[in-house]
C-alpha atoms as a PDB file:
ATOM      1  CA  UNK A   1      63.639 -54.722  59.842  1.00  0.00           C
ATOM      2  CA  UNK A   2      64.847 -56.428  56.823  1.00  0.00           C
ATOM      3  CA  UNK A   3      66.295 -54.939  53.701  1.00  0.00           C
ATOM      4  CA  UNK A   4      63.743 -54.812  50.948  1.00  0.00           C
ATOM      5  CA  UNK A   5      64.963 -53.990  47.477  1.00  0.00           C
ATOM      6  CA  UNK A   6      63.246 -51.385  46.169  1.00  0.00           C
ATOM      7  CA  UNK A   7      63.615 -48.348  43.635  1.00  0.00           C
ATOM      8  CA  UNK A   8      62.573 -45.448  45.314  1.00  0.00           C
ATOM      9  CA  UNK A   9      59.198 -43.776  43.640  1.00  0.00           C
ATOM     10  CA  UNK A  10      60.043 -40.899  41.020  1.00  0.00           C
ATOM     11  CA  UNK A  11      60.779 -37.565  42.791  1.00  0.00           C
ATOM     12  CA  UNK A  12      57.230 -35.088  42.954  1.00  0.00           C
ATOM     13  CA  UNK A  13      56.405 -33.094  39.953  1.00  0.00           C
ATOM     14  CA  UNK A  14      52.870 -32.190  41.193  1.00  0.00           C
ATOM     15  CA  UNK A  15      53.517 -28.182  41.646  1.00  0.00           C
ATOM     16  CA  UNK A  16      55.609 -28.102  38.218  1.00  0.00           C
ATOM     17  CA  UNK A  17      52.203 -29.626  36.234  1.00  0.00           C
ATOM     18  CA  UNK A  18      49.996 -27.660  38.345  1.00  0.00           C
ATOM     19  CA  UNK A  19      51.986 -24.355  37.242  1.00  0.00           C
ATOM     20  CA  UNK A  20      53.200 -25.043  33.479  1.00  0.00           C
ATOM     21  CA  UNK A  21      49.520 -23.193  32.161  1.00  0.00           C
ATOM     22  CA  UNK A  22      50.718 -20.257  33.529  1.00  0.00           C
ATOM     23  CA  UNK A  23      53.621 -20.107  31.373  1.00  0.00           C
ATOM     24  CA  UNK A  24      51.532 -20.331  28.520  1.00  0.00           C
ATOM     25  CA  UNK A  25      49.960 -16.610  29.652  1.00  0.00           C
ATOM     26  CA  UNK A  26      52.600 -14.649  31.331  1.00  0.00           C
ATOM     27  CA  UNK A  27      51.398 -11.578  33.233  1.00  0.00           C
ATOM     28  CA  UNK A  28      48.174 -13.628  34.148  1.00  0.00           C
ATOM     29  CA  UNK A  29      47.585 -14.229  38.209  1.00  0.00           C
ATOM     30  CA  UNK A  30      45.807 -17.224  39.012  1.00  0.00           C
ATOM     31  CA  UNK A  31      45.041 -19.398  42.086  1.00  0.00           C
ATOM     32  CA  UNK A  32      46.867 -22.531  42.382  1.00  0.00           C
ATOM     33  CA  UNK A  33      46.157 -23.973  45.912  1.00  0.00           C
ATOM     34  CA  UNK A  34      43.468 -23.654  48.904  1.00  0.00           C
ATOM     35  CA  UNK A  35      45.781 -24.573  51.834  1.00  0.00           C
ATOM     36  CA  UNK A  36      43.793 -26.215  55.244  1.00  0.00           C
ATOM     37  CA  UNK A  37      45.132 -23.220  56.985  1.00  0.00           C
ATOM     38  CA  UNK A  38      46.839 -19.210  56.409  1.00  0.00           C
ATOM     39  CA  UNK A  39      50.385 -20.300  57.796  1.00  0.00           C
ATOM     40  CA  UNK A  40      50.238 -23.219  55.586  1.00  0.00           C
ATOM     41  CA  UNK A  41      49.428 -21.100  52.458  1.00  0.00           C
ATOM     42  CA  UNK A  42      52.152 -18.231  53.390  1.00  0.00           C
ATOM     43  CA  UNK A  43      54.537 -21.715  53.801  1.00  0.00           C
ATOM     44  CA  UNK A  44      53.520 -22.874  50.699  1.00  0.00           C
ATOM     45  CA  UNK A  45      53.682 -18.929  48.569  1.00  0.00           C
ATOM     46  CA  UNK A  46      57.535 -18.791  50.217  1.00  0.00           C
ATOM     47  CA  UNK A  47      58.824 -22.324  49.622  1.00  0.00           C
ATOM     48  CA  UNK A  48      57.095 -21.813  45.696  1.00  0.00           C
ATOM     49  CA  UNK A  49      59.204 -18.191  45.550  1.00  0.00           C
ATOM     50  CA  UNK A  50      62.544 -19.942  47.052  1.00  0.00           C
ATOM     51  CA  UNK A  51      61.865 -22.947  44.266  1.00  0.00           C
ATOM     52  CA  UNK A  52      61.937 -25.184  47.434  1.00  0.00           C
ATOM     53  CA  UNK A  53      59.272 -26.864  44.914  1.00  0.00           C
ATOM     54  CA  UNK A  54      59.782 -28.078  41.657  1.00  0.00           C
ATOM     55  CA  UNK A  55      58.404 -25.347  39.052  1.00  0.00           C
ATOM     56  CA  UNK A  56      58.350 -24.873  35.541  1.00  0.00           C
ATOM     57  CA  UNK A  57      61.058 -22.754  34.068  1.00  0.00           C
ATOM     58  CA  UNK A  58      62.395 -22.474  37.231  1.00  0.00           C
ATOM     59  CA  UNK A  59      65.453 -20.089  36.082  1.00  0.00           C
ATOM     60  CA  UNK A  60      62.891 -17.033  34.959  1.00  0.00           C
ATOM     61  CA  UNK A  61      60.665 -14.867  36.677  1.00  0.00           C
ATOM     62  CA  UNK A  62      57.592 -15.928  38.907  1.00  0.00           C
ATOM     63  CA  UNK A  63      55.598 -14.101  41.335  1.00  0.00           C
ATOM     64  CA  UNK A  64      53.321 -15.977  44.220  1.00  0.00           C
ATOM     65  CA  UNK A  65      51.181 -14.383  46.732  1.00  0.00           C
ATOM     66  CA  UNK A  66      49.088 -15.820  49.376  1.00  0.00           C
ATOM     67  CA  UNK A  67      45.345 -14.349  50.800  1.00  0.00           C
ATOM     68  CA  UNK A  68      44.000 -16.049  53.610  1.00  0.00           C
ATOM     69  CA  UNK A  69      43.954 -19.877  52.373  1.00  0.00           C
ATOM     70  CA  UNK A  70      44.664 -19.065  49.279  1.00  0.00           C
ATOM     71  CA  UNK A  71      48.159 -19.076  47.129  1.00  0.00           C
ATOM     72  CA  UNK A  72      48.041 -17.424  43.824  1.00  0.00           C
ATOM     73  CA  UNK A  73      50.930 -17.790  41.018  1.00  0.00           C
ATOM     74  CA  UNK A  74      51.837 -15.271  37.983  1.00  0.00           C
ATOM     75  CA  UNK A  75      54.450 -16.195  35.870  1.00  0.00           C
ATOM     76  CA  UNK A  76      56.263 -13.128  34.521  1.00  0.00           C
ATOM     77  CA  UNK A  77      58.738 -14.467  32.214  1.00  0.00           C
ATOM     78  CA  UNK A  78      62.899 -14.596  31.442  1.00  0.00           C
ATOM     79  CA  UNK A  79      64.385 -11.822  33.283  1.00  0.00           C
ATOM     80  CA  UNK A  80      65.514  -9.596  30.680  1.00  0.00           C
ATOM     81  CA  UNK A  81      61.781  -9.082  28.954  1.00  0.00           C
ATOM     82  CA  UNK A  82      59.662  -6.460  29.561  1.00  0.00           C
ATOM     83  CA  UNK A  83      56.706  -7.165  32.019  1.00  0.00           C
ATOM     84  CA  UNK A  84      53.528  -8.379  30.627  1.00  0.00           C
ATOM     85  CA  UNK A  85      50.876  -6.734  32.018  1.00  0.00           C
ATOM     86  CA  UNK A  86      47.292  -8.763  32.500  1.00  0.00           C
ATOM     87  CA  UNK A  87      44.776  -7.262  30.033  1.00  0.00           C
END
């Protein structure tokens, strides 16, 4: 192969602009992804928890579950507030 000079593409920011309306109502669950398969949504739940993927305000509190296919997000806020709870 020859060397093609190239900038790589900008690094993936899909998961942080799917999530950033959920900082705008902490304490609110809400379903981010259908995944093809269960393992693939647990997968997904874990790598979002372990900030494997990019997320908004990465440094405070999130919460991500997964049932079945499907991966749901809460964002809780900084870590020194109170909980919000979902009205």
């Amino acid at each position: 192969m020859t060397v093609v000079w190239k900038d790589p593409p900008p690094k993936e920011r899909a998961w942080a602009v799917r999530l950033e309306p959920l900082v705008e109502k902490p304490g609110r669950w809400a379903l981010v992804h259908r995944a093809p398969t269960e393992r693939t949504a647990r997968n997904t739940a874990w790598r979002l928890a372990k900030r494997t993927y990019r997320i908004p305000q990465a440094h405070d509190v999130w919460e991500f579950e997964h049932r079945g296919t499907e991966v749901y997000a809460r964002y809780v806020g900084k870590e020194n507030e109170q909980p919000v709870t979902a009205a």
